[in-house]
PDB file of N, CA and C in Angstrom:
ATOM      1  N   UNK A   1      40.465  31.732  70.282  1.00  0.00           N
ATOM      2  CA  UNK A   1      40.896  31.172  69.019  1.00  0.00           C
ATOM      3  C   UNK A   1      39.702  31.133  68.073  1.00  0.00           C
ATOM      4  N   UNK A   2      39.831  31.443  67.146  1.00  0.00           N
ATOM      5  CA  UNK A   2      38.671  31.341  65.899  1.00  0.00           C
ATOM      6  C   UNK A   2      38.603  30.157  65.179  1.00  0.00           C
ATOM      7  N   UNK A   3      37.458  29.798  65.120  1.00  0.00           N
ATOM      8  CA  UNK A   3      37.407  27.990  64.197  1.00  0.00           C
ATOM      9  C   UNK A   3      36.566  28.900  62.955  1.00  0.00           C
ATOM     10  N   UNK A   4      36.564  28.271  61.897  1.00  0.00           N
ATOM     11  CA  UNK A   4      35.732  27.935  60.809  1.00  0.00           C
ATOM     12  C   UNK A   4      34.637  26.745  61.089  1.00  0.00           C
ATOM     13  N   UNK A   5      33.578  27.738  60.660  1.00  0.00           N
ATOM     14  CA  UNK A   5      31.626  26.761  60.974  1.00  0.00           C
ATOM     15  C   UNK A   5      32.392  26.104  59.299  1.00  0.00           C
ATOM     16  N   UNK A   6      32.205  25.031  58.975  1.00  0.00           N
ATOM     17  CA  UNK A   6      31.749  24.624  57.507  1.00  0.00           C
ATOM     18  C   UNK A   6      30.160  24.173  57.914  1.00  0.00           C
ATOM     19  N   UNK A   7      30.082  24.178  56.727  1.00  0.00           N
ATOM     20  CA  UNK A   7      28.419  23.112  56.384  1.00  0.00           C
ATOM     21  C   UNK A   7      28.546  23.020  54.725  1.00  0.00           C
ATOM     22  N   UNK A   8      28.199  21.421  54.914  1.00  0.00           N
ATOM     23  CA  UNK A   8      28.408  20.882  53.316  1.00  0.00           C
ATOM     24  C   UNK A   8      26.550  21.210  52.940  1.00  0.00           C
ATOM     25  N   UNK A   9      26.569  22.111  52.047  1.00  0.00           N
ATOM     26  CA  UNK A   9      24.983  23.072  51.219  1.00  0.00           C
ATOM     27  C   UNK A   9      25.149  21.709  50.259  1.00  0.00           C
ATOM     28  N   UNK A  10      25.802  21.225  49.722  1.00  0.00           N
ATOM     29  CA  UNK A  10      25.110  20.905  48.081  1.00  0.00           C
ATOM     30  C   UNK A  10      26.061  19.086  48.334  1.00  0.00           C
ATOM     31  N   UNK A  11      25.587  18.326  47.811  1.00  0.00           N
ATOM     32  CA  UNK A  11      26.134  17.058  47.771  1.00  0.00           C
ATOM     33  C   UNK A  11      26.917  16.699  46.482  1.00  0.00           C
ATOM     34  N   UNK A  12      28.043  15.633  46.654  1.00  0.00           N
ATOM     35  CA  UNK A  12      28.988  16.054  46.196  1.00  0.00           C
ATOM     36  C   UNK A  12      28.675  14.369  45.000  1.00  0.00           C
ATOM     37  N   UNK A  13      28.302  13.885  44.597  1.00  0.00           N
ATOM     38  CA  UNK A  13      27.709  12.933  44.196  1.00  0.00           C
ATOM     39  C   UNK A  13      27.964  13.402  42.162  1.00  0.00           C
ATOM     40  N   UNK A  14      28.402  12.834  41.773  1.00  0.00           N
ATOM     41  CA  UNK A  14      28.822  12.855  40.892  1.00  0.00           C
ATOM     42  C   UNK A  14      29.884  13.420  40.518  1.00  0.00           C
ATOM     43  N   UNK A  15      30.680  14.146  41.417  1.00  0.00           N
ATOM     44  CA  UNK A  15      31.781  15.025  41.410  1.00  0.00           C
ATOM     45  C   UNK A  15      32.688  14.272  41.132  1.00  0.00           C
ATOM     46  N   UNK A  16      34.095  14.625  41.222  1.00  0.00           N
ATOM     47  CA  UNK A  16      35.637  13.659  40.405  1.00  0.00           C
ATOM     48  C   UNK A  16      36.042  13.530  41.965  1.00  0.00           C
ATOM     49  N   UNK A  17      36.617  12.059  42.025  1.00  0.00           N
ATOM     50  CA  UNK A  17      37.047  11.676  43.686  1.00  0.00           C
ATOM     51  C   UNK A  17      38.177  12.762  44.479  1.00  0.00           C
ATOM     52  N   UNK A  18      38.738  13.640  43.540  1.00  0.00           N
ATOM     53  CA  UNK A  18      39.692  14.428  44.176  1.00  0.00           C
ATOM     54  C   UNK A  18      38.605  15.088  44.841  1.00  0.00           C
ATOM     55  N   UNK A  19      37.631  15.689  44.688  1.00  0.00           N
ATOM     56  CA  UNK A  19      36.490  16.973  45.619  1.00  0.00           C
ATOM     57  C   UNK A  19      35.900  16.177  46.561  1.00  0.00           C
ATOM     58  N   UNK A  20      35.688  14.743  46.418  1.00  0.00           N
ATOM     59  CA  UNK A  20      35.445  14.109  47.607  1.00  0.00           C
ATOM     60  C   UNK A  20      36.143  13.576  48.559  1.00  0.00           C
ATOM     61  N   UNK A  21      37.484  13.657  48.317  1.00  0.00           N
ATOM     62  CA  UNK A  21      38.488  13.166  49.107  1.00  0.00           C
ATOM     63  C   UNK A  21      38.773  14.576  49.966  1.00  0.00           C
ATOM     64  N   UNK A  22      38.446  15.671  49.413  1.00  0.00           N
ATOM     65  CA  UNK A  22      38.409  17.051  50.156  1.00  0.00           C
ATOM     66  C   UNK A  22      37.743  16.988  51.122  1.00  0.00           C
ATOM     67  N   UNK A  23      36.097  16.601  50.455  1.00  0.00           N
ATOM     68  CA  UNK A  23      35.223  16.574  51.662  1.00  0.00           C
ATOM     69  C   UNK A  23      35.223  16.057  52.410  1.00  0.00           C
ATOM     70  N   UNK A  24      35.575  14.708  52.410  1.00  0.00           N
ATOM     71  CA  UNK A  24      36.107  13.294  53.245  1.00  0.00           C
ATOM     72  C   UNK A  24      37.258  13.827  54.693  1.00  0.00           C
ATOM     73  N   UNK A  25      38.120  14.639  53.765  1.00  0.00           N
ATOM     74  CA  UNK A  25      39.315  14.904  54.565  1.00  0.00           C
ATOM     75  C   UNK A  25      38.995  16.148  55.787  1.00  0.00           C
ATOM     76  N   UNK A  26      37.837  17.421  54.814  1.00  0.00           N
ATOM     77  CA  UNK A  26      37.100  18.244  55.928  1.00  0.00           C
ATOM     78  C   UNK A  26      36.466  17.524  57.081  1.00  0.00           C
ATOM     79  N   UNK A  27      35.686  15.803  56.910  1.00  0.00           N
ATOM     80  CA  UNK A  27      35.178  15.465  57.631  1.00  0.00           C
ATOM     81  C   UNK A  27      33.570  15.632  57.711  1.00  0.00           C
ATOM     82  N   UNK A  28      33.488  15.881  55.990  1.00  0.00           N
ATOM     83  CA  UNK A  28      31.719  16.407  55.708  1.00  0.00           C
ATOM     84  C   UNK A  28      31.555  15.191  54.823  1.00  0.00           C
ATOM     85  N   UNK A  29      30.569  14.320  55.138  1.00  0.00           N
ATOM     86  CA  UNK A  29      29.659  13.184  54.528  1.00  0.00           C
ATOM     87  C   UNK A  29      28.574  13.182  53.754  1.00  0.00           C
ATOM     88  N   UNK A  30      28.081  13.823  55.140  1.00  0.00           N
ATOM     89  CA  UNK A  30      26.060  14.394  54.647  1.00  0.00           C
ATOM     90  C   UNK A  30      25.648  15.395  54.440  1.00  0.00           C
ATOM     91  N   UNK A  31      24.754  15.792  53.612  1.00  0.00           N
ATOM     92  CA  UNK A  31      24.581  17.449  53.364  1.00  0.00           C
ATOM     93  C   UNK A  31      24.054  17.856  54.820  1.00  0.00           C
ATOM     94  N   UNK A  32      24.064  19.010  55.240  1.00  0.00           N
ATOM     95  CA  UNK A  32      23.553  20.049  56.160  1.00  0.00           C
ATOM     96  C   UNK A  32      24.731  19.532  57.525  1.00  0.00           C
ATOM     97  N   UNK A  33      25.408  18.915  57.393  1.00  0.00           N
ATOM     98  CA  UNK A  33      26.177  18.004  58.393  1.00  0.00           C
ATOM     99  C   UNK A  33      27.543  19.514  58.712  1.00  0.00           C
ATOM    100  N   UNK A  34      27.220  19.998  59.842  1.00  0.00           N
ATOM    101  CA  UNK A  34      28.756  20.988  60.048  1.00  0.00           C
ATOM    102  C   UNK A  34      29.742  20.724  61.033  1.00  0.00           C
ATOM    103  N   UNK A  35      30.928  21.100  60.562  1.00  0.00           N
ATOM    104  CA  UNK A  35      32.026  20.585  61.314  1.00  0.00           C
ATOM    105  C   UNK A  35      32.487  22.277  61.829  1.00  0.00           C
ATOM    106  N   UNK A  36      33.151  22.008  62.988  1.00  0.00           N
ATOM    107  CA  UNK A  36      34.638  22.898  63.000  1.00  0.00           C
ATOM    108  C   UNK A  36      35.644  23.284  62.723  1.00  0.00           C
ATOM    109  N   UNK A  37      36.813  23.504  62.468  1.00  0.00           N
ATOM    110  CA  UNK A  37      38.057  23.323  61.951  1.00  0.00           C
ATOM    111  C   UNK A  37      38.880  24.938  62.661  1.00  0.00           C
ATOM    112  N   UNK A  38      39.426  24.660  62.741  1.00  0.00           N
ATOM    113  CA  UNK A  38      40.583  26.172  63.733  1.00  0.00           C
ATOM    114  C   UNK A  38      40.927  26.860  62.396  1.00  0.00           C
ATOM    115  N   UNK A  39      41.641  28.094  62.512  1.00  0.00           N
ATOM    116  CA  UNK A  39      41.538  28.639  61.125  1.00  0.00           C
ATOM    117  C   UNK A  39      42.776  28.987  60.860  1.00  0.00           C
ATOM    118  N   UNK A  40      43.526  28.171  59.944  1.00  0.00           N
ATOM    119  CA  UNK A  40      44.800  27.960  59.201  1.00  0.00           C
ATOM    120  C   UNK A  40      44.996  27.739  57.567  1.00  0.00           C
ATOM    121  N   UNK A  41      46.035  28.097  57.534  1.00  0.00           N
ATOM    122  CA  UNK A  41      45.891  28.283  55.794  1.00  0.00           C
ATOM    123  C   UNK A  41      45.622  26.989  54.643  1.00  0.00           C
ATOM    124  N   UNK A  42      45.845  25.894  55.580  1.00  0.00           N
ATOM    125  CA  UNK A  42      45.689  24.616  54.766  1.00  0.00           C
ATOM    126  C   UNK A  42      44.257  24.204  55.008  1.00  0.00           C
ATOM    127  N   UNK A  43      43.463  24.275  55.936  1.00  0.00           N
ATOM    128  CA  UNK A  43      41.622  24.474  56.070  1.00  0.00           C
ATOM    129  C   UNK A  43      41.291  25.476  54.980  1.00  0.00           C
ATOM    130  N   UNK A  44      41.501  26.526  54.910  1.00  0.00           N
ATOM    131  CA  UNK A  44      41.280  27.721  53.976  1.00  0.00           C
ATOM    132  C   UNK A  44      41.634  27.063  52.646  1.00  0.00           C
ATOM    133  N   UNK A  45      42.536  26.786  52.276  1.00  0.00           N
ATOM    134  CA  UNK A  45      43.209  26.076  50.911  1.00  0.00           C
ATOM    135  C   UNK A  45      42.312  24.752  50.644  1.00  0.00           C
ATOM    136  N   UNK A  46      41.247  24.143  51.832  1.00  0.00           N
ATOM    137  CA  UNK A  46      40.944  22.883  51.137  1.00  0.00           C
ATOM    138  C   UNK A  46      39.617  23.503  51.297  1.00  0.00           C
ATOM    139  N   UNK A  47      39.005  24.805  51.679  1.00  0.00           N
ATOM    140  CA  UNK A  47      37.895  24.856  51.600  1.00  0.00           C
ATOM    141  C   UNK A  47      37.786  26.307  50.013  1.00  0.00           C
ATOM    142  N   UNK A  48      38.398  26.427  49.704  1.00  0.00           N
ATOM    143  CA  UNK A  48      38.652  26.664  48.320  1.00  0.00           C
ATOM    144  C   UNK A  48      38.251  25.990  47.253  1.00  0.00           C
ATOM    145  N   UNK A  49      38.762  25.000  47.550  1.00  0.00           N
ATOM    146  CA  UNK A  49      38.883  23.583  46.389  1.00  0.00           C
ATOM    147  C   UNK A  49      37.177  23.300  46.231  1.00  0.00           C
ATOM    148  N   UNK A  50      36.248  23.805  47.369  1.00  0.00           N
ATOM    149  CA  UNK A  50      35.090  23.012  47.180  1.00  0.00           C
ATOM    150  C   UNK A  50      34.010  24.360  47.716  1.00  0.00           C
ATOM    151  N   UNK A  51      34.450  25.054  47.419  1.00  0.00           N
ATOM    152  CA  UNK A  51      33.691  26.374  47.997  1.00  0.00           C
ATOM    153  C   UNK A  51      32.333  26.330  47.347  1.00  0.00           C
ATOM    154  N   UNK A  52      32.331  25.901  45.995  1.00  0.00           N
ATOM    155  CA  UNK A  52      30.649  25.804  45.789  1.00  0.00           C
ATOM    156  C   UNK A  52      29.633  25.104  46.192  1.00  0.00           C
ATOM    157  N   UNK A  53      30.165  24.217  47.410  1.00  0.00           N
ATOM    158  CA  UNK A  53      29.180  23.271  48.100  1.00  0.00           C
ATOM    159  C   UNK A  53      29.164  23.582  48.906  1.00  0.00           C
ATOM    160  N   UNK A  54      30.029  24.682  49.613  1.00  0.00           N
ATOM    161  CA  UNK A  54      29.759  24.908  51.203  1.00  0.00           C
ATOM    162  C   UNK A  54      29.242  25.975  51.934  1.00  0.00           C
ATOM    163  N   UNK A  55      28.483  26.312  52.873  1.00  0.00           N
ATOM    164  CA  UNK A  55      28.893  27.457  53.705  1.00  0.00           C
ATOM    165  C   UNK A  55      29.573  27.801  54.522  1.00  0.00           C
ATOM    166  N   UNK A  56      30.414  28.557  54.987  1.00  0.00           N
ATOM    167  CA  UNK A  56      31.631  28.838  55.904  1.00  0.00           C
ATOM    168  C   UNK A  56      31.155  30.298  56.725  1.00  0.00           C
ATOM    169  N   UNK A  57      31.188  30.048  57.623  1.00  0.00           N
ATOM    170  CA  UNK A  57      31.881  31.439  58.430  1.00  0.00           C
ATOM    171  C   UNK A  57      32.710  31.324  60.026  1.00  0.00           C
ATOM    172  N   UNK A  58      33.432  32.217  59.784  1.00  0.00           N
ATOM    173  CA  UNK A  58      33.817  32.282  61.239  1.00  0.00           C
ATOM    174  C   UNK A  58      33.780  32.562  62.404  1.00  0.00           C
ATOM    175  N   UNK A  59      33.731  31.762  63.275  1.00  0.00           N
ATOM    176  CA  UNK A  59      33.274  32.197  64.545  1.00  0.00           C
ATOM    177  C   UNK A  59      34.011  31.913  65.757  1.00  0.00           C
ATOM    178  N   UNK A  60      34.222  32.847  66.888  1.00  0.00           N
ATOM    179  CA  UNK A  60      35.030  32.614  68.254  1.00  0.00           C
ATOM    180  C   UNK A  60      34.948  31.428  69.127  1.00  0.00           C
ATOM    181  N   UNK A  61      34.046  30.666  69.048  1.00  0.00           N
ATOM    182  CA  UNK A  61      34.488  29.004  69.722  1.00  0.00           C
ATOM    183  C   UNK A  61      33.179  28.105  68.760  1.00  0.00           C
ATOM    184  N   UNK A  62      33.952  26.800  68.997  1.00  0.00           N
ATOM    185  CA  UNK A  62      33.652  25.631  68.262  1.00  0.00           C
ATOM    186  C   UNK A  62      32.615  25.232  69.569  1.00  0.00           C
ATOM    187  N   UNK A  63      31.125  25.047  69.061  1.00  0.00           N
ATOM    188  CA  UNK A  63      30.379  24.282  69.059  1.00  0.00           C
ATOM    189  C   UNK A  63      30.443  22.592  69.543  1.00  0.00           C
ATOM    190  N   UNK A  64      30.003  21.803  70.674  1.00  0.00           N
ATOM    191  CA  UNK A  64      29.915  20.914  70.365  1.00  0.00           C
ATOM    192  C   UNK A  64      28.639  20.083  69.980  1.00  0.00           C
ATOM    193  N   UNK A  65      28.732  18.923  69.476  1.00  0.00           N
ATOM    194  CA  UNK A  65      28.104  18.143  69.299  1.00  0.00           C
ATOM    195  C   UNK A  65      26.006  18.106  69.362  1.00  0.00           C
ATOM    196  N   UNK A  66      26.429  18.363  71.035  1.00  0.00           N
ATOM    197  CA  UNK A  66      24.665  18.458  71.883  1.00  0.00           C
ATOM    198  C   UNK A  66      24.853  19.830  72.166  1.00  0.00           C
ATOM    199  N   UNK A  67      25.668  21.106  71.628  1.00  0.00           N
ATOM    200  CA  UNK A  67      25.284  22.444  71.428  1.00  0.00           C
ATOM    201  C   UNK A  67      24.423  22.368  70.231  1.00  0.00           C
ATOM    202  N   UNK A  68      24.939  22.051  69.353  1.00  0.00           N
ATOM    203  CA  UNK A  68      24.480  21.705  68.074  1.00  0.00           C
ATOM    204  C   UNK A  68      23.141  21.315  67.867  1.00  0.00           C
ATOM    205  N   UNK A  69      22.924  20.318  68.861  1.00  0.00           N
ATOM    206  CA  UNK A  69      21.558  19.165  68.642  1.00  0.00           C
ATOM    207  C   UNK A  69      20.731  20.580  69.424  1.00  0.00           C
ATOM    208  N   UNK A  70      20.901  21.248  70.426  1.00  0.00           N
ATOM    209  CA  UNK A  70      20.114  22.000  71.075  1.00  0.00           C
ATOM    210  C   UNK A  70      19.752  23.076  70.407  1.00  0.00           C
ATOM    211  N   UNK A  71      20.655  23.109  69.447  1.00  0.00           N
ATOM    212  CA  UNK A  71      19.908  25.134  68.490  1.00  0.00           C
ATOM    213  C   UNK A  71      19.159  24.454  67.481  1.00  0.00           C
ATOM    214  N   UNK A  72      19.295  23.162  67.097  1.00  0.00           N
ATOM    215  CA  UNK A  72      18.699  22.887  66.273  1.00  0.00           C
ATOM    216  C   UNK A  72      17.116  22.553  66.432  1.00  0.00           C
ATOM    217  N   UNK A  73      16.994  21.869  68.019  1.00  0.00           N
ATOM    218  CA  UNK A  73      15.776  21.553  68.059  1.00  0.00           C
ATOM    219  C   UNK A  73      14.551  22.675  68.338  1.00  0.00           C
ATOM    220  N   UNK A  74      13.235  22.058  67.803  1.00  0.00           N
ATOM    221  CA  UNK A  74      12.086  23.079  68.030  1.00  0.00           C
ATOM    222  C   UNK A  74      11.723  23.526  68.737  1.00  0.00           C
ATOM    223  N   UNK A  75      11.053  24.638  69.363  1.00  0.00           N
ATOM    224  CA  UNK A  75      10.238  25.039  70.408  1.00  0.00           C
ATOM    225  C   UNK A  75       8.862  23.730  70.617  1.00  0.00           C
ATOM    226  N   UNK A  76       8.946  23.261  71.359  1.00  0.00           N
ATOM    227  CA  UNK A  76       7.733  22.376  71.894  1.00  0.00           C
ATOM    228  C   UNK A  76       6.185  22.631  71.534  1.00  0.00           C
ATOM    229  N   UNK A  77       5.935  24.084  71.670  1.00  0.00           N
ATOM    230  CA  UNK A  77       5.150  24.787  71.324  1.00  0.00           C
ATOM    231  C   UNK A  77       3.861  24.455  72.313  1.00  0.00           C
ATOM    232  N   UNK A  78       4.364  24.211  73.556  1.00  0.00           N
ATOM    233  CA  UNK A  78       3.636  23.955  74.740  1.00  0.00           C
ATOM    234  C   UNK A  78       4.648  24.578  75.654  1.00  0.00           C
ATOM    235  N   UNK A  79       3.755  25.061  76.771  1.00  0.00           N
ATOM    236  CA  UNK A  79       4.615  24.669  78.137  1.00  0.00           C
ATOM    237  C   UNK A  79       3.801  24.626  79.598  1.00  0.00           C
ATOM    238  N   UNK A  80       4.315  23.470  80.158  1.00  0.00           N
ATOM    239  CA  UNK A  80       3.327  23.259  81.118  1.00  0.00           C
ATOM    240  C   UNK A  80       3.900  24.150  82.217  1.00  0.00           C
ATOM    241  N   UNK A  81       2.916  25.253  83.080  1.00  0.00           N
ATOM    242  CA  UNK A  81       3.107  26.130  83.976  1.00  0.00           C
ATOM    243  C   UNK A  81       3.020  25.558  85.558  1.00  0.00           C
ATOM    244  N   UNK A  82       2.241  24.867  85.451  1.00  0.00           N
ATOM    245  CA  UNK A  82       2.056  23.996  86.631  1.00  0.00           C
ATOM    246  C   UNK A  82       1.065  22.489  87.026  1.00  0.00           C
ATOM    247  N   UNK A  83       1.462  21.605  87.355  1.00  0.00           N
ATOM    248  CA  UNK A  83       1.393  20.551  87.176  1.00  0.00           C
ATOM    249  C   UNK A  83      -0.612  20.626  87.887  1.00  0.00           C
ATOM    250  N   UNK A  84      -0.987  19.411  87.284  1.00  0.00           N
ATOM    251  CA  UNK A  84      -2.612  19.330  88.098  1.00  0.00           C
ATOM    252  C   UNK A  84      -2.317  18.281  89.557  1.00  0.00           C
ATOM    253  N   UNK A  85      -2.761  18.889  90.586  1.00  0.00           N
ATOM    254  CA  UNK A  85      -2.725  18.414  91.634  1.00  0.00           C
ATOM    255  C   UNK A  85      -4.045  16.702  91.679  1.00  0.00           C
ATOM    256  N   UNK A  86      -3.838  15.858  91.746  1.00  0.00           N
ATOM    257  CA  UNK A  86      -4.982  14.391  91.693  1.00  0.00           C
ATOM    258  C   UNK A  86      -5.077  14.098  93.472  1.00  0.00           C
TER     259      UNK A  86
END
């Protein structure tokens, strides 16, 4: 099944409450914040309404949560090979 990635790019802060009740209803709060959504014509129709704040693409499975937290985090930029023997 194919979901839609959103990510809210631009904050919606001064906008008219109908574009935030969009975003509200996508389930986007905070900028860089991305959701899922399965891909149907009424997701498509509300990501229309607000397409200049978002990025979208589609992709073959939804992401969770601590997938998410894991692509996001840094390389350590260490790595210990083997421990010191005391």
């Amino acid at each position: 099944m194919a979901y839609f990635k959103i990510t809210l790019i631009r904050s919606a802060i001064g906008l008219p409450e109908k574009v935030q009740g969009v975003l509200a209803a996508l389930g986007l709060r905070k900028r860089m914040r991305t959701v899922f959504h399965p891909v149907h014509p009424q997701v498509a129709g509300q990501i229309m309404k607000v397409k200049e704040l978002l990025a979208v693409s589609e992709v073959e499975q939804a992401l969770t949560k601590r997938e998410m937290k894991d692509i996001r985090r840094p390389d350590p930029g260490y790595y210990v090979e083997k421990a010191v023997e005391r």
